[in-house]
N, C-alpha and C. Protein backbone atom coordinates (compact mmCIF):
# COMPACT_ATOMS: atom_id res chain seq x y z
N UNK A 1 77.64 124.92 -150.95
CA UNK A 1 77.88 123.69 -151.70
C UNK A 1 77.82 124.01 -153.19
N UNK A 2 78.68 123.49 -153.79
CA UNK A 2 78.84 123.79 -155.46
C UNK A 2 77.92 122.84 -156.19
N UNK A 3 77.01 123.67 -156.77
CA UNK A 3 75.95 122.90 -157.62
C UNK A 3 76.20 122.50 -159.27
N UNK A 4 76.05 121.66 -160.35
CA UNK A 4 76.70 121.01 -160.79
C UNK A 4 76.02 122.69 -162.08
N UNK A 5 76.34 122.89 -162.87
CA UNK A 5 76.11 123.83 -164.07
C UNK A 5 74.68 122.89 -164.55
N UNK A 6 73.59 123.93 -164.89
CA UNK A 6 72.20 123.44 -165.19
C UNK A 6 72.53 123.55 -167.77
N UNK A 7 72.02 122.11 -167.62
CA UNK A 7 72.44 122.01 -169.11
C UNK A 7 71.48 123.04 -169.78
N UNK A 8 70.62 123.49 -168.90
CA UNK A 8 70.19 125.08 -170.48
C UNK A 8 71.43 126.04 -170.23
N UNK A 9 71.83 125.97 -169.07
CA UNK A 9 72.95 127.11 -169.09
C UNK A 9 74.16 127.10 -169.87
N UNK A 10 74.30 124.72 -170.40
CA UNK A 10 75.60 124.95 -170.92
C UNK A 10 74.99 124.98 -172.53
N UNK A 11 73.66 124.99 -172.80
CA UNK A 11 73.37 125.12 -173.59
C UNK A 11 73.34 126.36 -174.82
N UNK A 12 72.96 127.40 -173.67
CA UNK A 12 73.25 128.85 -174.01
C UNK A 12 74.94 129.29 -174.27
N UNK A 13 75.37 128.50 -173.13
CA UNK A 13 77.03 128.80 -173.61
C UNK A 13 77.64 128.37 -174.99
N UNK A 14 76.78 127.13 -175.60
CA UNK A 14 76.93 126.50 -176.42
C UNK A 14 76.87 127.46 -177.79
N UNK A 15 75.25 127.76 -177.46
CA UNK A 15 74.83 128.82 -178.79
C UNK A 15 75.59 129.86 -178.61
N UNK A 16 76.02 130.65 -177.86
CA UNK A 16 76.55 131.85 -177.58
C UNK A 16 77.72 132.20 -178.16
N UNK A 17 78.57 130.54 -177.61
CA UNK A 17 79.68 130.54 -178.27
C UNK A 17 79.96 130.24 -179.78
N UNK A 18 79.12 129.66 -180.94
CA UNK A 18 79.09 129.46 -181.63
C UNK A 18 78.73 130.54 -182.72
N UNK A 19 77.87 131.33 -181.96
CA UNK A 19 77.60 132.91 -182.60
C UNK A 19 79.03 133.75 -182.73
N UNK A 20 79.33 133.27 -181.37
CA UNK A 20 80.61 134.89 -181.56
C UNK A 20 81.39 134.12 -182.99
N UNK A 21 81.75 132.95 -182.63
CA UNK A 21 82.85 131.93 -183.92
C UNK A 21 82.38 132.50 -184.94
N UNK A 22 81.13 132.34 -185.16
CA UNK A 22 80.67 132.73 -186.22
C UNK A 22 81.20 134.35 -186.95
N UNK A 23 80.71 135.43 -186.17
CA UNK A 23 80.75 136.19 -186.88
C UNK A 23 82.23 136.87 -186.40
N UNK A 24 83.30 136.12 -185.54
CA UNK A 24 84.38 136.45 -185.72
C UNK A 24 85.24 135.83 -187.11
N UNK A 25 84.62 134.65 -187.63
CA UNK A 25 85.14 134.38 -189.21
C UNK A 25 84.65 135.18 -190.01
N UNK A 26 83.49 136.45 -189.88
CA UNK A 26 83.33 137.19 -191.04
C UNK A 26 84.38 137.50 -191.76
N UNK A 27 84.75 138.77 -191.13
CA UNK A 27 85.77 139.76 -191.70
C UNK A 27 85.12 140.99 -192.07
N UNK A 28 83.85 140.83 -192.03
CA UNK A 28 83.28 142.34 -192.87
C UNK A 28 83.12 143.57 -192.10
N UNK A 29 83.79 143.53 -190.85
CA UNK A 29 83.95 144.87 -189.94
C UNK A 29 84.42 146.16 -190.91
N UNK A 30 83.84 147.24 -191.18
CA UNK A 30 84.47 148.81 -192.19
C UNK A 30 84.81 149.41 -190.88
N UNK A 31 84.19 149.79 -190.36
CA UNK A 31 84.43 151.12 -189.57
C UNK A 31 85.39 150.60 -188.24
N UNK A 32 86.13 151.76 -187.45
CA UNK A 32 87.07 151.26 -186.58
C UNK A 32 86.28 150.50 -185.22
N UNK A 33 85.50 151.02 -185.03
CA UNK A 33 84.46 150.38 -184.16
C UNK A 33 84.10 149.36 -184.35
N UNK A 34 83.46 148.71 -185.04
CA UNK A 34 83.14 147.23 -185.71
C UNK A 34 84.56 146.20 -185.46
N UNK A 35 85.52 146.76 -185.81
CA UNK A 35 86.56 146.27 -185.83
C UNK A 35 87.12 145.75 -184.58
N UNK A 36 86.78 146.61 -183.71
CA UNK A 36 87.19 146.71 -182.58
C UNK A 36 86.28 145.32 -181.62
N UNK A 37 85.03 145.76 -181.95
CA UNK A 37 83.95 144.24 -181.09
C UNK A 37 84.76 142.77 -181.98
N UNK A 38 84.71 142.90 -183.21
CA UNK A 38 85.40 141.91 -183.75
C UNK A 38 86.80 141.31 -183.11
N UNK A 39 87.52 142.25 -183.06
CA UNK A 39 88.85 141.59 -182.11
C UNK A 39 88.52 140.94 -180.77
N UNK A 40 87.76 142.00 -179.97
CA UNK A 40 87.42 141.49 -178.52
C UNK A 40 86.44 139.88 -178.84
N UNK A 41 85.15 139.97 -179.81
CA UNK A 41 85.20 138.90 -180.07
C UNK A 41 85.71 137.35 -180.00
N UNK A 42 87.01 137.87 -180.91
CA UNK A 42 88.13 136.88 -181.05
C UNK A 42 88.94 136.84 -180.08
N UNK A 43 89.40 137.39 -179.21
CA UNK A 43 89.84 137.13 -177.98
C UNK A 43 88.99 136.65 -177.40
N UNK A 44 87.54 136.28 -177.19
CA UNK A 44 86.91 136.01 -176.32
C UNK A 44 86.71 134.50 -176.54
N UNK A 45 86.71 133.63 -177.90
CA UNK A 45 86.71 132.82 -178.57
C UNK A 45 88.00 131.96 -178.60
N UNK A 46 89.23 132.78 -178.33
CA UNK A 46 90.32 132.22 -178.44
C UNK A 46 90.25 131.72 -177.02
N UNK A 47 90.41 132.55 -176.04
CA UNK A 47 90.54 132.31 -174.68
C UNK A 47 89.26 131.14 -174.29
N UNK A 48 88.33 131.20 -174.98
CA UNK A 48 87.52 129.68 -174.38
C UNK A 48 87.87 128.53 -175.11
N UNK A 49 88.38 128.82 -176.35
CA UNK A 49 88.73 127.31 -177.04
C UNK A 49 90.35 127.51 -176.09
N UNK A 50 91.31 127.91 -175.69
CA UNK A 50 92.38 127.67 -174.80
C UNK A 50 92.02 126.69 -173.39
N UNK A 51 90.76 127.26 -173.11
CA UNK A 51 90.88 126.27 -171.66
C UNK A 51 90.22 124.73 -172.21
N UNK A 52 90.92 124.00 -171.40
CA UNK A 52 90.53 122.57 -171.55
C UNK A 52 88.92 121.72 -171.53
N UNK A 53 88.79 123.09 -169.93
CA UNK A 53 87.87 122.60 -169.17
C UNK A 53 86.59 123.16 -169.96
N UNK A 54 86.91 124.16 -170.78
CA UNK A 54 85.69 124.38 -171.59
C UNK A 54 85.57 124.28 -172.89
N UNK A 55 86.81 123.88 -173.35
CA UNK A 55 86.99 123.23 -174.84
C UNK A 55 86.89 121.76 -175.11
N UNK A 56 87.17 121.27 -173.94
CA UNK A 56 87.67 119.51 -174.06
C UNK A 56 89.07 119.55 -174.76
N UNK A 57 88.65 117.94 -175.44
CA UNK A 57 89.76 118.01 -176.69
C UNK A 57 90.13 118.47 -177.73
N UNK A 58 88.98 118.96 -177.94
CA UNK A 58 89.19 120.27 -179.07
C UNK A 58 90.23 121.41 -179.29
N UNK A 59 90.29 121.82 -177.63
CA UNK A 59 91.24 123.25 -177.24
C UNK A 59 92.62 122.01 -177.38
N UNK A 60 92.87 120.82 -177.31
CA UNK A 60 94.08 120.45 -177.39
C UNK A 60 94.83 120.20 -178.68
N UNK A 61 93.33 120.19 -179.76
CA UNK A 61 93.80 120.03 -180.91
C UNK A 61 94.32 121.35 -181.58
N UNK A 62 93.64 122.02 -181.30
CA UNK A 62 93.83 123.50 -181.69
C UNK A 62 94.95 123.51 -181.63
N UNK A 63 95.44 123.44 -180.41
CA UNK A 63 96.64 124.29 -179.52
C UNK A 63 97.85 123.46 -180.53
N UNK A 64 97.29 121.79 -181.02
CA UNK A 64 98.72 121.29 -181.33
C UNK A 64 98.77 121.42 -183.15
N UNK A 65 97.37 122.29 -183.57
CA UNK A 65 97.79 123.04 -184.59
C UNK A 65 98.40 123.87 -185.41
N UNK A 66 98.54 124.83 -183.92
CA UNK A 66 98.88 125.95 -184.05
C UNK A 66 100.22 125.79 -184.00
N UNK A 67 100.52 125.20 -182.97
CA UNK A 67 102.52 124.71 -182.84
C UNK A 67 102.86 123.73 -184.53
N UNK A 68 102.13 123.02 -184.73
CA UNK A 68 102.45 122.60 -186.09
C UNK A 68 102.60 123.88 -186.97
N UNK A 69 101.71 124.85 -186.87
CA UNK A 69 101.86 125.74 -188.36
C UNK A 69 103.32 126.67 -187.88
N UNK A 70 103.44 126.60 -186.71
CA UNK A 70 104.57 127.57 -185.90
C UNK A 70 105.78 126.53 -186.51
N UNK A 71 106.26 125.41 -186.01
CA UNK A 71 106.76 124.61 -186.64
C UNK A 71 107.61 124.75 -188.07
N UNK A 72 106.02 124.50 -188.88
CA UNK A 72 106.41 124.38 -190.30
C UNK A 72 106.41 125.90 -190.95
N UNK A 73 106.45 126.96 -190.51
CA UNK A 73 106.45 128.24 -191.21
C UNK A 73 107.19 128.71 -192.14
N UNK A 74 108.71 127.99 -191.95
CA UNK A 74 109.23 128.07 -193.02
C UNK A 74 109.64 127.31 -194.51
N UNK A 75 109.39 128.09 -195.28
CA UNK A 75 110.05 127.40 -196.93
C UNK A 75 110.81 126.28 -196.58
N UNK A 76 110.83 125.02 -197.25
CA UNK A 76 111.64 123.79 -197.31
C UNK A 76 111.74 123.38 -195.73
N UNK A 77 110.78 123.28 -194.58
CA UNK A 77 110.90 123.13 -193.20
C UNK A 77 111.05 121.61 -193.21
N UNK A 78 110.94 120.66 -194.09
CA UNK A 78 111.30 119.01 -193.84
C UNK A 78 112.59 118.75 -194.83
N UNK A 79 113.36 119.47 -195.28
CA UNK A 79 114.25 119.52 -196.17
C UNK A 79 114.41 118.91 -197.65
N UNK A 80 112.98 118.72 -198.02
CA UNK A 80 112.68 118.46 -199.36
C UNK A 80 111.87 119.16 -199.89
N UNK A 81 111.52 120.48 -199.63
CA UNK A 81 111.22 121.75 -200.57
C UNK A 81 110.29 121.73 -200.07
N UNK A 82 109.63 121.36 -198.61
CA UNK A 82 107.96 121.40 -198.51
C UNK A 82 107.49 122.99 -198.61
N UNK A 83 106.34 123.27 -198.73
CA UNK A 83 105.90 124.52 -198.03
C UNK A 83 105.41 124.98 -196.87
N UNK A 84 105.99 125.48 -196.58
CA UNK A 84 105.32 126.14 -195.32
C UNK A 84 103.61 125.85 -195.18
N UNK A 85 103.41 125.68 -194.30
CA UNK A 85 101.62 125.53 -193.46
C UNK A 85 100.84 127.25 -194.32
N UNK A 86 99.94 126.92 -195.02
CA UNK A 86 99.04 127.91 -195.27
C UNK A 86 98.32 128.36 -193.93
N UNK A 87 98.55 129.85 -193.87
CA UNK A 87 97.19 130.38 -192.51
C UNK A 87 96.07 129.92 -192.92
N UNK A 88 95.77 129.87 -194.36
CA UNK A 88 94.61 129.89 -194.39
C UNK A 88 94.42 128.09 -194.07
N UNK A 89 95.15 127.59 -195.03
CA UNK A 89 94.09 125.86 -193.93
C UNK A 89 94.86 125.71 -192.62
N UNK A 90 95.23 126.30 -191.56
CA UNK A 90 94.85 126.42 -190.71
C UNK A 90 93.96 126.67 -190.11
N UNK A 91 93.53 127.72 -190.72
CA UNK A 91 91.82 128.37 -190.21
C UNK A 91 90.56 127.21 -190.56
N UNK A 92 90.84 126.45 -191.21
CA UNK A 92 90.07 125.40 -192.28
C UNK A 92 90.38 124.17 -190.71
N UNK A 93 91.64 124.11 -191.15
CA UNK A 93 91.55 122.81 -189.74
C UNK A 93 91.38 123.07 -188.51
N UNK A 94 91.14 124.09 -188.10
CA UNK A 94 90.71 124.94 -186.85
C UNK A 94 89.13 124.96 -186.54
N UNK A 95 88.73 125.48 -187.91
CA UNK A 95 87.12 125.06 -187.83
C UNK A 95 86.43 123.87 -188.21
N UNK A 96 87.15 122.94 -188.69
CA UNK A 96 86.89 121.81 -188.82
C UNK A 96 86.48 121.18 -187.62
N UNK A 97 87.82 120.92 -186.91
CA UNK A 97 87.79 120.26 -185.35
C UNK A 97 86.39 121.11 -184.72
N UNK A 98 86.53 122.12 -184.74
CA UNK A 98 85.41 123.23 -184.02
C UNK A 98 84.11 122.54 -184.34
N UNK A 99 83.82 121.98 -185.48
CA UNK A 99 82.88 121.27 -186.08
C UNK A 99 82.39 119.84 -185.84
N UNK A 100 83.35 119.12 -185.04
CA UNK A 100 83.19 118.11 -184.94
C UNK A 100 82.15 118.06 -183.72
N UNK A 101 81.30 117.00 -183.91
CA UNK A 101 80.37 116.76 -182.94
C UNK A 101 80.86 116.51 -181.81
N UNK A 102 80.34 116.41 -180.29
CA UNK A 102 80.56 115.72 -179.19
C UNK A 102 80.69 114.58 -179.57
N UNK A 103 81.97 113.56 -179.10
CA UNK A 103 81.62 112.58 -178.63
C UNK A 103 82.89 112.02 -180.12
N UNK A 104 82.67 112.62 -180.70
CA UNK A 104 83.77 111.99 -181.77
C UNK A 104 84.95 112.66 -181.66
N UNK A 105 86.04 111.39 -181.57
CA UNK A 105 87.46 111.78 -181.07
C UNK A 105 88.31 112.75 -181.87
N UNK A 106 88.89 113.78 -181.52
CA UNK A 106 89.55 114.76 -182.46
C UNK A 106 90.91 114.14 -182.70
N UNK A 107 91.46 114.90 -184.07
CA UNK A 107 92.40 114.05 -184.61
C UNK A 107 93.67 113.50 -184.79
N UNK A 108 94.48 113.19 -185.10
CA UNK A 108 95.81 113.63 -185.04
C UNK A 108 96.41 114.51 -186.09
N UNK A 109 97.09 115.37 -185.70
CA UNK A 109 97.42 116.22 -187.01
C UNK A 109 99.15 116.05 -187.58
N UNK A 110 99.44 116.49 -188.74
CA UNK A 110 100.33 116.40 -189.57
C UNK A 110 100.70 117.05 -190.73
N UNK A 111 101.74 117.60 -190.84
CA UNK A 111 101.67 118.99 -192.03
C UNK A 111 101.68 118.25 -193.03
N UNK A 112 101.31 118.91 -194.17
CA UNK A 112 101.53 118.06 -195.70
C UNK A 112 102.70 119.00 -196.72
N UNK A 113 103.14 118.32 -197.18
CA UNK A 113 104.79 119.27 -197.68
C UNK A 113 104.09 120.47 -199.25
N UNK A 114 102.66 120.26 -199.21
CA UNK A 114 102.00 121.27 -200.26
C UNK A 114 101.26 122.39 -199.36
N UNK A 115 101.84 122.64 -197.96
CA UNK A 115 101.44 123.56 -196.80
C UNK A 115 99.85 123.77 -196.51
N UNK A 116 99.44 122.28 -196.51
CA UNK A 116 97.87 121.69 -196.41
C UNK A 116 98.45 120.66 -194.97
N UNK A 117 97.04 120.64 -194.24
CA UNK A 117 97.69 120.08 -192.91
C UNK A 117 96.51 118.60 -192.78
N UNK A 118 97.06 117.33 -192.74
CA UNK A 118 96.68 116.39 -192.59
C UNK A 118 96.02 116.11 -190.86
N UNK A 119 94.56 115.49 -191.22
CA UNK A 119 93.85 115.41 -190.33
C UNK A 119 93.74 113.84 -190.25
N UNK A 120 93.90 113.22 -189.14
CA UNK A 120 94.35 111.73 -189.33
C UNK A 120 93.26 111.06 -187.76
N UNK A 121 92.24 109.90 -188.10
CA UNK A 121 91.78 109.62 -187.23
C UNK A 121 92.25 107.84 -187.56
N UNK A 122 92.71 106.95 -186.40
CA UNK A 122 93.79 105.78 -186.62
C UNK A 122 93.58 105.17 -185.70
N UNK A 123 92.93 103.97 -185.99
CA UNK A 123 92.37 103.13 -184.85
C UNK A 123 93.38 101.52 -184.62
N UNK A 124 93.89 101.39 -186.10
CA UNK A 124 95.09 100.32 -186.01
C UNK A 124 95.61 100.65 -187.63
N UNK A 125 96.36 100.00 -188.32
CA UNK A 125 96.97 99.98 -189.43
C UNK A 125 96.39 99.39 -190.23
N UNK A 126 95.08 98.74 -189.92
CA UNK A 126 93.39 98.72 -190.77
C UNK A 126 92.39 99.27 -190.86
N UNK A 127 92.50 100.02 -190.14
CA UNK A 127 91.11 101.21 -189.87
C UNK A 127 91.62 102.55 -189.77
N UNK A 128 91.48 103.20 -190.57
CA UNK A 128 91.69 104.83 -190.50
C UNK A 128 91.50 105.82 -191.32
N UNK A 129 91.49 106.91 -191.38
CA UNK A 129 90.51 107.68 -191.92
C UNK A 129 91.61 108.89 -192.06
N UNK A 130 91.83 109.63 -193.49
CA UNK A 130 92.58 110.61 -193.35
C UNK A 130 92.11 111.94 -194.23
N UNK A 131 92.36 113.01 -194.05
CA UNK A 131 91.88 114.36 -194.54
C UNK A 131 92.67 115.03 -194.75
N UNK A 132 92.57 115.77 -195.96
CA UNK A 132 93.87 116.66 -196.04
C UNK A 132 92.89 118.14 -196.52
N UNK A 133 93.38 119.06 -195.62
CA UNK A 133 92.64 120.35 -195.28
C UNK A 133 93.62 121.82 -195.75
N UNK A 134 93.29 121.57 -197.11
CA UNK A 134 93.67 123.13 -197.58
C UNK A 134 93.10 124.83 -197.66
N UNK A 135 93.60 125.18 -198.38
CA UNK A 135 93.26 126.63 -198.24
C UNK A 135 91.75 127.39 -198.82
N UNK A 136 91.20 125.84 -199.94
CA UNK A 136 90.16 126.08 -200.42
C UNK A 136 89.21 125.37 -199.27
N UNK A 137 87.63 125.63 -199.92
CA UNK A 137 86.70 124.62 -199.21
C UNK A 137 86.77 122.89 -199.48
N UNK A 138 87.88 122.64 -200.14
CA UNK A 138 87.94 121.33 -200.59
C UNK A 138 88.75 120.56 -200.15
N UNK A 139 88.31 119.36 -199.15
CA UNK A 139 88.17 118.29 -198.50
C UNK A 139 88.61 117.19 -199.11
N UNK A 140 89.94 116.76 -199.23
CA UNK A 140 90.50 115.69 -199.87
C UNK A 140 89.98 114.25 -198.99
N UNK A 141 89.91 112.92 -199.11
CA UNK A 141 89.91 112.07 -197.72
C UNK A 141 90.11 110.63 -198.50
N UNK A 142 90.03 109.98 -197.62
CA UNK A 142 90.50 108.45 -197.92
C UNK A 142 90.82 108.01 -196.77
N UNK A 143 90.17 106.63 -196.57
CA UNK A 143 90.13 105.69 -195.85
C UNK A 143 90.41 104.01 -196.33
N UNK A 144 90.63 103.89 -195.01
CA UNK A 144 90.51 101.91 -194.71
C UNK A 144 90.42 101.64 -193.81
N UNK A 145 89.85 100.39 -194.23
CA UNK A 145 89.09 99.72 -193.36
C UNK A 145 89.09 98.22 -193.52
N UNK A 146 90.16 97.94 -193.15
CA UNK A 146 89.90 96.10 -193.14
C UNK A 146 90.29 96.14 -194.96
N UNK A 147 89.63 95.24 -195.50
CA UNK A 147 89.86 95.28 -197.34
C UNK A 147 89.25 96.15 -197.90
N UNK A 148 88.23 97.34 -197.24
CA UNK A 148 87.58 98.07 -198.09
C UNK A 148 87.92 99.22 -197.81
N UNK A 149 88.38 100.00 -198.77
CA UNK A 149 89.29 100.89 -198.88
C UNK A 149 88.50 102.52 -199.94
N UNK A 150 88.64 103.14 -199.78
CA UNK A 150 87.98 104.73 -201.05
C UNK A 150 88.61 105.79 -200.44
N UNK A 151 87.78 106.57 -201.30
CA UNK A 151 88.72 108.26 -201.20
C UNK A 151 87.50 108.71 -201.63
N UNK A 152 87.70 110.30 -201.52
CA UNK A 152 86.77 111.35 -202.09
C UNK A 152 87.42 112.43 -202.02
N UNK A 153 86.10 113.67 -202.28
CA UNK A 153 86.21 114.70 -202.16
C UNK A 153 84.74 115.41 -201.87
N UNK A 154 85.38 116.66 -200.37
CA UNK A 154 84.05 117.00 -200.49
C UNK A 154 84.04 118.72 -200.18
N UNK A 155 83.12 119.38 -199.93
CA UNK A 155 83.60 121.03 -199.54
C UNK A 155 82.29 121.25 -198.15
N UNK A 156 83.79 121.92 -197.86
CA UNK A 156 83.35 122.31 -196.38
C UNK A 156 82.78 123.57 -195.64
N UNK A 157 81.83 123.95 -195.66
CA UNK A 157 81.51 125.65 -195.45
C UNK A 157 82.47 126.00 -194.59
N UNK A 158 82.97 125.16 -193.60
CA UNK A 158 83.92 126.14 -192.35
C UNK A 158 82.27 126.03 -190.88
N UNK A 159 81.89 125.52 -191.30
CA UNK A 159 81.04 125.37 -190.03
C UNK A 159 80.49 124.14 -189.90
N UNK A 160 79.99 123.26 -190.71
CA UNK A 160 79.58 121.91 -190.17
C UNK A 160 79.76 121.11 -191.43
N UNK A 161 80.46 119.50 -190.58
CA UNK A 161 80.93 118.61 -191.49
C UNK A 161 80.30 117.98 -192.68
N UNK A 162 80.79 117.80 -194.16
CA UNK A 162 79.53 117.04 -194.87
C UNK A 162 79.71 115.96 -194.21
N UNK A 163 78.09 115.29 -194.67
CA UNK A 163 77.90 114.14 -193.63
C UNK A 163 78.57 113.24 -194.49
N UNK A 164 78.97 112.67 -195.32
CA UNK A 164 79.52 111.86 -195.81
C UNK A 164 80.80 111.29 -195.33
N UNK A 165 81.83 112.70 -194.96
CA UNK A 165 82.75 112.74 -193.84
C UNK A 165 82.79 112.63 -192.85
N UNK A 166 81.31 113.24 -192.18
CA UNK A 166 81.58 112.29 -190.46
C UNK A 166 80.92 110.80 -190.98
N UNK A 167 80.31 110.51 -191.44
CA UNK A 167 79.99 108.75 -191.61
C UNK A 167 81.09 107.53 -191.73
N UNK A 168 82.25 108.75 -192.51
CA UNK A 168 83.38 107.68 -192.56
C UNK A 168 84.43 107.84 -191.57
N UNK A 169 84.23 109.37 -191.30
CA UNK A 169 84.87 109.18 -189.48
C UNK A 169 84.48 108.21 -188.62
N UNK A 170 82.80 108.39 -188.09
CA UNK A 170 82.88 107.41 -187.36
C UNK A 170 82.46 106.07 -187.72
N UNK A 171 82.40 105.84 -188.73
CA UNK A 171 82.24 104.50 -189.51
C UNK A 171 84.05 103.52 -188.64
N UNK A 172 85.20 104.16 -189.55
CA UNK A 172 86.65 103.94 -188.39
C UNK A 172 86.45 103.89 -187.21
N UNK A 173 85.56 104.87 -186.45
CA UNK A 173 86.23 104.82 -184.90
C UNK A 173 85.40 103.59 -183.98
N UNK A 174 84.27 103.34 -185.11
CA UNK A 174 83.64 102.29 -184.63
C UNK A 174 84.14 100.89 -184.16
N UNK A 175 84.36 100.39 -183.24
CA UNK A 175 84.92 98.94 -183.10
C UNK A 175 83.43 97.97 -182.85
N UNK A 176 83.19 97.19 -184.15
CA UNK A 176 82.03 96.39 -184.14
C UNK A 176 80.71 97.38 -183.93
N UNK A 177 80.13 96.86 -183.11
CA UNK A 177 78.94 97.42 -182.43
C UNK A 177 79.08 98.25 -181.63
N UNK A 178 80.34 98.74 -181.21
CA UNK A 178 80.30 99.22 -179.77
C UNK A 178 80.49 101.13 -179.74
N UNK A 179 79.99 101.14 -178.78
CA UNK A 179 79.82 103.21 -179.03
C UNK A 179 81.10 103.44 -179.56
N UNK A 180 81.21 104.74 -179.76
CA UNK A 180 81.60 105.47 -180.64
C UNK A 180 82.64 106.03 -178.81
N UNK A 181 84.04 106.01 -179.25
CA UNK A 181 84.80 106.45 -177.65
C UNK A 181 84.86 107.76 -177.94
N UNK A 182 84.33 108.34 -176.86
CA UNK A 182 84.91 109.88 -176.55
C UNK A 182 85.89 110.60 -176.37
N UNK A 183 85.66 111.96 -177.09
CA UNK A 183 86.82 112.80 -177.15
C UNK A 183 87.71 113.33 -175.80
């Protein structure tokens, strides 16, 4: 009989996996060896954010990132001079989502014609919350909400959200009182 996975175990998978992420964003591998755990690493990281069943919605956001930057790769790709998708905020909106807590819905995405990729959470055409994720650590955003409306700016290590940004995430996804819907 199949017994259900014990939560220290998905717990450890949790930390485990968050280590390899980690030091597969280094880069500071010298020697060919180093280099080498680093790749397998990243294959090992890629292939678990790919499955569903162990990414959630996350591995779906990824996946419809990646076809966006595939997409937009080339010079003038919307025919008004946009730029092409930066790798690098890809990697930015990649670890972003990676960042997002359980339980808060991942986003919709959208290229921006300065090859910065728009992170969009949209609950009706009064409530929504938008991010624009470039090549630096800097976190463009702006929201609404009913008549009350702002923007900011904030910087993002590449590993966990400022809180100011998830507050106004799920500040949007909030309807009244009621939980926060899952990813």
């Amino acid at each position: 009989m199949l017994e259900p996975i014990s939560t220290t175990i998905g717990l450890y998978c949790l930390v485990g996996y968050t280590s390899l992420n980690a030091y597969t964003g280094c880069g500071s591998a010298v020697s060919a060896e180093a280099q080498i755990v680093t790749k397998a690493a990243s294959a090992l990281v890629r292939a678990a954010e790919e499955s569903l069943s162990l990414f959630g919605g996350k591995s779906a956001s990824i996946s419809q990132l990646r076809k966006l930057t595939y997409e937009c790769a080339m010079p003038d790709w919307d025919g008004y001079g946009a730029n092409p998708i930066d790798l690098t905020s890809l990697q930015n909106a990649e670890n972003f989502i990676r960042a997002l807590p359980e339980g808060i819905r991942t986003p919709e995405c959208a290229p921006e014609p300065d090859g910065s990729i728009s992170l969009d959470w949209i609950q009706n055409r009064h409530r929504l919350f938008s991010l624009s994720v470039g090549p630096s650590n800097r976190l463009a955003y702006a929201w609404l909400d009913g008549t009350d409306k702002g923007h900011g700016v904030a910087r993002f290590d590449g590993f966990s959200i400022p809180p100011r940004v998830l507050a106004e995430i799920q500040s949007i996804l909030r309807q009244g009182n009621a939980p926060l819907r899952l990813a």
